[in-house]
Protein backbone atom coordinates (compact mmCIF):
# COMPACT_ATOMS: atom_id res chain seq x y z
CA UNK A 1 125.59 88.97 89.84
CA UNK A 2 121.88 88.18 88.97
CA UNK A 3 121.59 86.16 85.48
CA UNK A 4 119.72 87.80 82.84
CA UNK A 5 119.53 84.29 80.63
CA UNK A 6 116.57 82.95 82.57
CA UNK A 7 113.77 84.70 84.51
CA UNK A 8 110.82 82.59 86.66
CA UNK A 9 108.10 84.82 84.25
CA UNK A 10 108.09 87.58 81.53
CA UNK A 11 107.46 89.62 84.43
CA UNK A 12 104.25 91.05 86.44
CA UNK A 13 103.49 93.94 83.74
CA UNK A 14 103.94 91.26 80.74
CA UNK A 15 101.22 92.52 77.81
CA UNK A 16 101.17 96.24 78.99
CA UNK A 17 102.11 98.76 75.99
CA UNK A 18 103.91 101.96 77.15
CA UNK A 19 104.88 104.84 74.68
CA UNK A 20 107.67 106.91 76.40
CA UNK A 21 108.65 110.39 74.76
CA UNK A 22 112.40 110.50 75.25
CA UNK A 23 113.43 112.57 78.17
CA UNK A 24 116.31 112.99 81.08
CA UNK A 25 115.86 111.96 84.52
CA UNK A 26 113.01 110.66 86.10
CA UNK A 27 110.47 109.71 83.26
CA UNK A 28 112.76 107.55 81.87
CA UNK A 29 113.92 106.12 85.81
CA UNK A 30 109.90 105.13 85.20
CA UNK A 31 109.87 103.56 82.18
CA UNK A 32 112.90 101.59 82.70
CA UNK A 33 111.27 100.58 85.78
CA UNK A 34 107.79 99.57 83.81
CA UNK A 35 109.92 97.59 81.36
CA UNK A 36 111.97 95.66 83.84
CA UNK A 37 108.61 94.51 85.10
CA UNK A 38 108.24 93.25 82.00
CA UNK A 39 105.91 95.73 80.15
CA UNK A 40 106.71 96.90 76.39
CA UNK A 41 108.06 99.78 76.13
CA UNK A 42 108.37 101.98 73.39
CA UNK A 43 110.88 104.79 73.49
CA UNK A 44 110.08 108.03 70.92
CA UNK A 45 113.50 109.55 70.51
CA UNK A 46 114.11 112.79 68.78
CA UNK A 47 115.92 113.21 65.22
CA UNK A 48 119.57 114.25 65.57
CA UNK A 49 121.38 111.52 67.91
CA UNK A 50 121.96 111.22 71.49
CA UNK A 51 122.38 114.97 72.42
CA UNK A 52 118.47 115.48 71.39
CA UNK A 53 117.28 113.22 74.47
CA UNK A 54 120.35 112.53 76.56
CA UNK A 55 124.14 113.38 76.06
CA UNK A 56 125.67 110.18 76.31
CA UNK A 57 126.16 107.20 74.16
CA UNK A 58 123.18 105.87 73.74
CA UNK A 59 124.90 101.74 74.70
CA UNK A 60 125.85 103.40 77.86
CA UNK A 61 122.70 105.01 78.54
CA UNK A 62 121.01 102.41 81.32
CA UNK A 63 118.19 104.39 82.00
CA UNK A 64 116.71 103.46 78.40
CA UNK A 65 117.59 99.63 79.01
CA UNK A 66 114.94 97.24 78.46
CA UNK A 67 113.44 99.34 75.45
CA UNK A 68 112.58 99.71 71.76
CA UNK A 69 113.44 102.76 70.10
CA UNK A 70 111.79 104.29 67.26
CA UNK A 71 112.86 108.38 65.85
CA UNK A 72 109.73 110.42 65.43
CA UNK A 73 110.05 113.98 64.61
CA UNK A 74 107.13 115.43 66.63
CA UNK A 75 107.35 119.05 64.95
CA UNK A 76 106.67 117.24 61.77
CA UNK A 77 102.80 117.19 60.97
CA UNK A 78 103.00 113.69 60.28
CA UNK A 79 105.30 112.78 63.04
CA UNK A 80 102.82 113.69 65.21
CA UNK A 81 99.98 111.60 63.24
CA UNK A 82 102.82 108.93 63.58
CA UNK A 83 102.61 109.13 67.37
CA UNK A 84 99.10 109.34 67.59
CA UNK A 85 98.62 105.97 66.15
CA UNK A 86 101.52 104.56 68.25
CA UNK A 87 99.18 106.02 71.10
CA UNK A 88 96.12 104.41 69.80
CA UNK A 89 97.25 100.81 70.87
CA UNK A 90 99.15 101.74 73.86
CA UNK A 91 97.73 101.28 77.39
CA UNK A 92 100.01 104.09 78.88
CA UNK A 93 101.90 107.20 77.58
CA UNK A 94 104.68 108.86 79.47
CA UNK A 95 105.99 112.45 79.11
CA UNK A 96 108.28 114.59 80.48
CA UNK A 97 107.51 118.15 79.12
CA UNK A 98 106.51 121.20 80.87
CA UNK A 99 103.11 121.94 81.09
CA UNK A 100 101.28 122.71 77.88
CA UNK A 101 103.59 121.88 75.34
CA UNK A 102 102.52 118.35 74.73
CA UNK A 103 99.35 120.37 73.95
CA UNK A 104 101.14 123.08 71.65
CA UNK A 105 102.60 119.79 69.53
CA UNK A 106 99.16 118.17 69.05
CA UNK A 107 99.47 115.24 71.65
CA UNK A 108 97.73 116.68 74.78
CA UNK A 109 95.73 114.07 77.20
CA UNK A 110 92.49 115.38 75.65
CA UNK A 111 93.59 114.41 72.36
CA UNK A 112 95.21 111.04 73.48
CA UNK A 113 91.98 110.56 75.34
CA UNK A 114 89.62 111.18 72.49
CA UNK A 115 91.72 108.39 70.57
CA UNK A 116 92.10 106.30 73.47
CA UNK A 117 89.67 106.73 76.11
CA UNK A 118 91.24 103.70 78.34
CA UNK A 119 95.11 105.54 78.09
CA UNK A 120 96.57 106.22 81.20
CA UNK A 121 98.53 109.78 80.84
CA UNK A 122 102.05 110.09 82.78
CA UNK A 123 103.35 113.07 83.46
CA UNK A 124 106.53 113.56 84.58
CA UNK A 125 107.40 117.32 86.08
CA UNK A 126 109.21 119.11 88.89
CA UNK A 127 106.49 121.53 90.02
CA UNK A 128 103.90 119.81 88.84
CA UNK A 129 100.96 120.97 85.98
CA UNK A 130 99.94 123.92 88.18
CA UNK A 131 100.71 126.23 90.93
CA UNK A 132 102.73 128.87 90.53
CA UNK A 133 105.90 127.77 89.82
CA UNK A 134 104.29 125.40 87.26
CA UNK A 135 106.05 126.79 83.79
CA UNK A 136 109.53 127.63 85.55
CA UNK A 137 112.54 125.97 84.75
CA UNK A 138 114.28 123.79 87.63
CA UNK A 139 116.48 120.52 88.81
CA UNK A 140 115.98 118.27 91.87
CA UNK A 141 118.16 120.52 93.62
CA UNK A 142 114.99 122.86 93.76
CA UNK A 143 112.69 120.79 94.48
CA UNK A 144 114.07 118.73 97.21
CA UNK A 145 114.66 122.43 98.66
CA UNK A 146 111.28 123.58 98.54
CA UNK A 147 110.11 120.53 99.75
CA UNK A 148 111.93 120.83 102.75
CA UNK A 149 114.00 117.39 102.27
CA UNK A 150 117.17 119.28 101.90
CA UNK A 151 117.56 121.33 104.82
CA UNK A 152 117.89 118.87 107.31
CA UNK A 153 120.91 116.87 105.71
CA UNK A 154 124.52 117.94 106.59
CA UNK A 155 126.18 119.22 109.28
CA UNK A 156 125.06 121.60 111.72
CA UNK A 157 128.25 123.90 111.03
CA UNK A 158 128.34 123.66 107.02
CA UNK A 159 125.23 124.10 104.53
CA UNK A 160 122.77 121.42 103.47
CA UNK A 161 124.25 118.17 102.19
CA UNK A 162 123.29 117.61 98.24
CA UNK A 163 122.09 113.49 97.99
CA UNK A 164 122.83 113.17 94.32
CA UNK A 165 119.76 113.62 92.60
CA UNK A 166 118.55 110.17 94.05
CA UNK A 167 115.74 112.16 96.28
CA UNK A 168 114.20 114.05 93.95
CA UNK A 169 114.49 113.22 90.33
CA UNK A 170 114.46 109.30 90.78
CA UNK A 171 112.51 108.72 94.33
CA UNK A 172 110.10 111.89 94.33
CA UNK A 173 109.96 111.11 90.89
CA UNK A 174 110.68 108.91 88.63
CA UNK A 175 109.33 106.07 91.47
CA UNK A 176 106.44 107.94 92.35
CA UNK A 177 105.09 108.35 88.44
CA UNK A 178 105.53 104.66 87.82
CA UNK A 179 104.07 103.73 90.85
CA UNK A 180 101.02 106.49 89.75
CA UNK A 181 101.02 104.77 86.63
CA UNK A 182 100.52 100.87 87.66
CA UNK A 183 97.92 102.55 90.30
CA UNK A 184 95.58 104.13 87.18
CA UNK A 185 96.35 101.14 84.75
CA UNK A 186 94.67 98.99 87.67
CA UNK A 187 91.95 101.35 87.96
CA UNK A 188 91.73 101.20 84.08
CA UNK A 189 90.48 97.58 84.19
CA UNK A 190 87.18 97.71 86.56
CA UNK A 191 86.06 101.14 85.19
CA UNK A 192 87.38 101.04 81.96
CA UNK A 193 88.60 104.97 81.06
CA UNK A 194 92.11 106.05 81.64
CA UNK A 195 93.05 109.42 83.55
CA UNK A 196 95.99 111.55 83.73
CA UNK A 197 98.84 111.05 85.97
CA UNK A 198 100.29 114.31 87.46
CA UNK A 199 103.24 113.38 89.15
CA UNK A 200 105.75 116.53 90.76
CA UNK A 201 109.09 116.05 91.96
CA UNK A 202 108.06 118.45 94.71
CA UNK A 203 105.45 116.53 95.23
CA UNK A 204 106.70 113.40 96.01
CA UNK A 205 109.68 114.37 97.49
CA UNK A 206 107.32 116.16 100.28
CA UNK A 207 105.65 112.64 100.22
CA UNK A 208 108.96 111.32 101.60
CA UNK A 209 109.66 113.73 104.37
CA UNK A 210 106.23 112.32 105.85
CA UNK A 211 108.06 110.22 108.53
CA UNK A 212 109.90 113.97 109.40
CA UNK A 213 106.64 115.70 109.83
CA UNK A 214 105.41 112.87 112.41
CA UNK A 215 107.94 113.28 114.58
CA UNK A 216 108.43 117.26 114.42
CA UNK A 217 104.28 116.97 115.42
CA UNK A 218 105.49 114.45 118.54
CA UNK A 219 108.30 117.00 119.46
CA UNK A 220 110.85 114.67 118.82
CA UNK A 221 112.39 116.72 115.34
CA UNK A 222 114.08 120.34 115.95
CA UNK A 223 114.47 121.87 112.44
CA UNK A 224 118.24 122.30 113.34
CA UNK A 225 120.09 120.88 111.50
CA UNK A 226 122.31 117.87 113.12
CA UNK A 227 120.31 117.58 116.47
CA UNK A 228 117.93 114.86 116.15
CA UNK A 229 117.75 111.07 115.51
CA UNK A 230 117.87 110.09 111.90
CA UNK A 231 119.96 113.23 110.32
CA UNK A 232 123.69 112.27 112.19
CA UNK A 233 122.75 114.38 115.23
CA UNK A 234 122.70 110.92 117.60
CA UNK A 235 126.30 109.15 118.18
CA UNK A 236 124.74 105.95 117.16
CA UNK A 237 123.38 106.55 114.06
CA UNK A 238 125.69 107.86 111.99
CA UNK A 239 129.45 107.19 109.84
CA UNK A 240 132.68 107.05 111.06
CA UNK A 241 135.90 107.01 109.50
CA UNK A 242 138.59 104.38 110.29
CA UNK A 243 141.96 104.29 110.76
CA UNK A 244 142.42 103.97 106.96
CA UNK A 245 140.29 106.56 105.81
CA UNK A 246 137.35 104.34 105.20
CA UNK A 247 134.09 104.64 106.30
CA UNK A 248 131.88 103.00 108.34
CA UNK A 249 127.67 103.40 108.51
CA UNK A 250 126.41 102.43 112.60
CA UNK A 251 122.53 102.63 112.80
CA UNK A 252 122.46 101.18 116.30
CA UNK A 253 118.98 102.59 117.07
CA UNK A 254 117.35 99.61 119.12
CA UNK A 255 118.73 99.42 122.66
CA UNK A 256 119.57 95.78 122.11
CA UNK A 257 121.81 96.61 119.25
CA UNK A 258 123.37 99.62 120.63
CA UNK A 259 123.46 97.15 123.63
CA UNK A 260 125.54 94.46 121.65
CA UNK A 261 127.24 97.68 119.87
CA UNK A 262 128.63 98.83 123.19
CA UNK A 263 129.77 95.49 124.39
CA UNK A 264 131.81 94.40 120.88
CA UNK A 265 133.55 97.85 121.12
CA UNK A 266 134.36 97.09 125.47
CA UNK A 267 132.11 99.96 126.19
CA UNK A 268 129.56 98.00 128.07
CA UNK A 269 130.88 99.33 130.94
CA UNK A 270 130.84 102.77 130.26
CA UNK A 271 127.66 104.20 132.83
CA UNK A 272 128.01 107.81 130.40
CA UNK A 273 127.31 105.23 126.97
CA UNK A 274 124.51 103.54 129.08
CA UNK A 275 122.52 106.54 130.09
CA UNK A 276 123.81 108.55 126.70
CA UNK A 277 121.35 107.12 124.39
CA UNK A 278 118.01 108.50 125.60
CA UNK A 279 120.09 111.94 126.65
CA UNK A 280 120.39 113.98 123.27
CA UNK A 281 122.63 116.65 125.42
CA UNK A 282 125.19 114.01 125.48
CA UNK A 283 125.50 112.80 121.82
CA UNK A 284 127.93 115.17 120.80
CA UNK A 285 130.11 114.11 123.19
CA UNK A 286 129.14 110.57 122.64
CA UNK A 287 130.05 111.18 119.36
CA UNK A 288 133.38 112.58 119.95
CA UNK A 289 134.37 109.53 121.95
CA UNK A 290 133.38 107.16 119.32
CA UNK A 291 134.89 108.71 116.67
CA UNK A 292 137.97 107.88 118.69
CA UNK A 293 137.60 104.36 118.82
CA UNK A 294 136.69 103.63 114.98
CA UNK A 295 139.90 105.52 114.17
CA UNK A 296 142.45 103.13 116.47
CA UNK A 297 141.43 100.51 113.83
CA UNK A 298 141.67 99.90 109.64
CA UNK A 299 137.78 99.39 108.44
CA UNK A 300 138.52 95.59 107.63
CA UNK A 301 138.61 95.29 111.40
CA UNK A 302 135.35 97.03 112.28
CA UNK A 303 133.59 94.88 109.55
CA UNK A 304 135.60 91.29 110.49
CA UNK A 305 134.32 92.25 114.26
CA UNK A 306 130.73 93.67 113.80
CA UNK A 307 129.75 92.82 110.54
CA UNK A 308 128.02 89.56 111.49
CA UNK A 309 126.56 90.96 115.06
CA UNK A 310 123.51 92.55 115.01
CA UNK A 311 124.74 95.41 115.72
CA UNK A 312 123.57 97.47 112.67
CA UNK A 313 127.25 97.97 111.21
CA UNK A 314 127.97 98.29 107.59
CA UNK A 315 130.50 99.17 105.59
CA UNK A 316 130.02 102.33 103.27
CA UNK A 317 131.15 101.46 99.92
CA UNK A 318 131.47 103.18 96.51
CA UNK A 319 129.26 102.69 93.65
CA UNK A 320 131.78 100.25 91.82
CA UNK A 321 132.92 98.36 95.10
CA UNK A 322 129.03 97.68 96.25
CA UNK A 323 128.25 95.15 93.34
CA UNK A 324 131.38 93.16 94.26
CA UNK A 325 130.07 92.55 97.93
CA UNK A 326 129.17 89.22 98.94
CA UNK A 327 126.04 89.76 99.91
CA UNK A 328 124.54 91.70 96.68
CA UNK A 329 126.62 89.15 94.66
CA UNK A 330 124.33 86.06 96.57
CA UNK A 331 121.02 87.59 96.04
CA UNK A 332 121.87 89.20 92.08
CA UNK A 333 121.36 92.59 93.53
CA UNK A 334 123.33 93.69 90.05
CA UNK A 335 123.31 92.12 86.94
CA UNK A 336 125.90 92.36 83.63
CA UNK A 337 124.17 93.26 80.57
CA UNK A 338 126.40 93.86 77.37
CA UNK A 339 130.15 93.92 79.72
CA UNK A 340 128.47 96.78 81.83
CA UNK A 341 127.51 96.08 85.68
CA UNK A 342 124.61 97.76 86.66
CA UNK A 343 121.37 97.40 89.31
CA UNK A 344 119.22 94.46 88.71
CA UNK A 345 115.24 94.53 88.46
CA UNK A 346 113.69 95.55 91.74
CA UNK A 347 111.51 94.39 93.48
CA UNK A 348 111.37 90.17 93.04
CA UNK A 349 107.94 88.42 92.45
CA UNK A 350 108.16 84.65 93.46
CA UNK A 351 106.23 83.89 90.31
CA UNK A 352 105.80 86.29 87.64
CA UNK A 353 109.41 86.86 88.03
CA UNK A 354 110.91 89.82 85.47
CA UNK A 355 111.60 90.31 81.77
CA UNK A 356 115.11 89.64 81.05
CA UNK A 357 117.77 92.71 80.62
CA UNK A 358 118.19 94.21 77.76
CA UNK A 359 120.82 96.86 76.94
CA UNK A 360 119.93 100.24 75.65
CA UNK A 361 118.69 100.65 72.25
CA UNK A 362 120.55 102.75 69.57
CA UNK A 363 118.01 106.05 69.03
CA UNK A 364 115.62 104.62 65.80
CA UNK A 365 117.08 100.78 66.16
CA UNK A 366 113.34 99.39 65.54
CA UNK A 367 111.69 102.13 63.69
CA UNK A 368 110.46 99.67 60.80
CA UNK A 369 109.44 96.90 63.75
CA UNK A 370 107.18 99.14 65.99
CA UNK A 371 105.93 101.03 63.01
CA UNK A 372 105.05 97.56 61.38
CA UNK A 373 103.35 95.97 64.79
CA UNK A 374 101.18 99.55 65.01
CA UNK A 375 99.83 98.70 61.64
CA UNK A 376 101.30 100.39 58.96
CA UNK A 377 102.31 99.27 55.64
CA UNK A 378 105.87 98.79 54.57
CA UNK A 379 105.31 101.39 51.27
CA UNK A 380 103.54 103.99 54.36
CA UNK A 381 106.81 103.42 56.46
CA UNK A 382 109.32 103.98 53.41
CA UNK A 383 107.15 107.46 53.02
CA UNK A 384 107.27 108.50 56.33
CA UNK A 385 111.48 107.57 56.27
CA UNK A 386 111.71 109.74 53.31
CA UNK A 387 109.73 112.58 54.43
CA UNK A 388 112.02 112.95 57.57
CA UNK A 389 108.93 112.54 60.04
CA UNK A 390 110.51 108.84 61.26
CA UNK A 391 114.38 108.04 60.80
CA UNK A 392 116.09 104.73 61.45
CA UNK A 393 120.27 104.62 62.19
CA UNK A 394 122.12 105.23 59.25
């Protein structure tokens, strides 16, 4: 696993101040990835404990790693004047609400703005800030759907296959507003005014399908399910199971690796493989056939004889057994922070490096620290604790 003791740099966002309003999901899959570039961020949570943003322990939480924490209650009148001047010196605020209600509570872009004209505004929906589906509740499940990225996974024979909520919540999403965010915040610096970020689910997740639509416009994408290239329609792009119940991933798409495929599993000589490739009408019974073979054999076999070939072979391993693999152990693909395993920063800068790891903050844990760094006086923070509009861990 990747140290998290030393780092080449504090990390390519280093000096950027981000004010993230506690959430679930994707806003904070953004912010955690803004602060493992190294940017500080500063988590709002809500009075109450964990089950007011997220209902898990809060040390166990890694989507709010890298963070400080401060408790604001934003229906308080002066929790909101609180937030306002945490807004003041930030270069970017994140939220996650639906649309209008950062408005209703006093902390709308136009108010931000007015305060901060160089803020850039993230905000982090499934529908997005308009259309008509724009106040209605929903979960990536939805959006992926209406986006068309669900349909084509799965079977032919059996309904759509769910992928997590990896597609929509954290790719459509979560990716797509922090990459919206670093675009504006670069903006920011020639023209000087921050804008508002309006970054859907739906949105992006239709953004990832692009590579779909090209080849459904080249006629080489049927919208049925399990027929086509890239959605386990073609025999050599797809996962088998092995004699041991295992599974094994073949993406054998180039004819010199489903070449070298063919020859490692002695069907080189077989003129129906040969010709099969470029014949759609055969893969199913391509398929068939090597379904067969992967099952004479355990999946240690399949991964002792192809894993070093290029011949696109991998095995498909759970969430726990993937750190332990020798290749994401060389290259720190997950790191150990606080006993808990657990992806490491991505992507790598060969100079700027990233901030070092930092576990998830308990809700309020530096209250009194980010208050104190935004300017207010220690007797102005012991009023505000008092009045119930900030709160710190018992």
């Amino acid at each position: 696993m990747r140290s998290t003791e030393s780092t080449a740099g504090a990390g390519p966002l280093s000096g950027v101040r981000v004010v993230e309003l506690a959430g679930i999901g994707p806003a904070p899959f953004c912010a955690m990835m803004l602060a493992d570039m190294g940017a500080d961020v500063v988590r709002v949570d809500r009075p109450g404990g964990p089950a007011a943003g997220n209902p898990v322990e809060p040390q166990l939480d890694l989507l709010n790693r890298g963070r400080r924490s401060v408790v604001v209650d934003l229906k308080h009148p002066e929790g909101v004047a609180t937030l306002l001047r945490l807004v003041d010196g930030a270069d970017v605020l994140i939220e996650g609400f639906r649309p209008g209600v950062a408005e209703r509570l006093g902390f709308g872009p136009d108010e931000c703005g007015r305060r901060n004209p160089r803020l850039v505004y993230g905000r982090m929906t499934g529908w997005g800030q308009d259309g008509p589906l724009a106040a209605r509740a929903g979960h990536d499940i939805n959006y992926i759907a209406l986006a068309g990225a669900l349909a084509p996974m799965g079977p032919p024979d059996g309904p759509p296959t769910i992928p997590l909520n990896l597609l929509g919540d954290f790719g459509g999403g979560g990716m797509l507003l922090a990459f919206g965010v670093t675009c504006a915040l670069l903006e920011a610096r020639s023209s000087g005014r921050g804008q508002v970020v309006d970054a859907a689910i739906v949105d992006g997740t239709a953004l990832l399908t692009t590579i779909v639509h090209a080849m459904r416009a080249q006629g080489i994408w049927s919208d049925e399910r399990g027929r086509n290239l890239l959605d386990g329609g073609a025999h050599f792009y797809g996962v088998y199971e092995c004699a041991d119940g295992q599974y094994l991933s073949v993406g054998a798409i180039e004819p010199q690796f489903y070449r070298r495929l063919l020859e490692l599993l002695g069907l080189a000589d077989d003129d129906q493989f040969s010709a099969g490739q470029a014949d759609p009408a055969q893969w199913p019974q391509l398929r068939t056939r090597l379904a067969e073979v992967f099952r004479r054999h355990d999946r240690s076999h399949w991964c002792e004889l192809l894993g070093g070939e290029d011949a696109c072979v991998a095995p498909v391993l759970s969430v726990g057994a993937a750190a332990e693999h020798p290749h994401n152990r060389k290259r720190g693909t997950f790191s150990e922070v606080g006993g808990i395993s657990q992806p490491a920063p991505a992507p790598r800068f060969s100079r700027s490096g990233e901030a070092p790891l930092r576990p998830p903050p308990e809700p309020g844990l530096h209250t009194r620290q980010v208050l104190q760094d935004a300017g207010f006086g220690i007797e102005e923070i012991s009023a505000l604790l008092r009045s119930g509009a900030v709160a710190e861990p018992d």
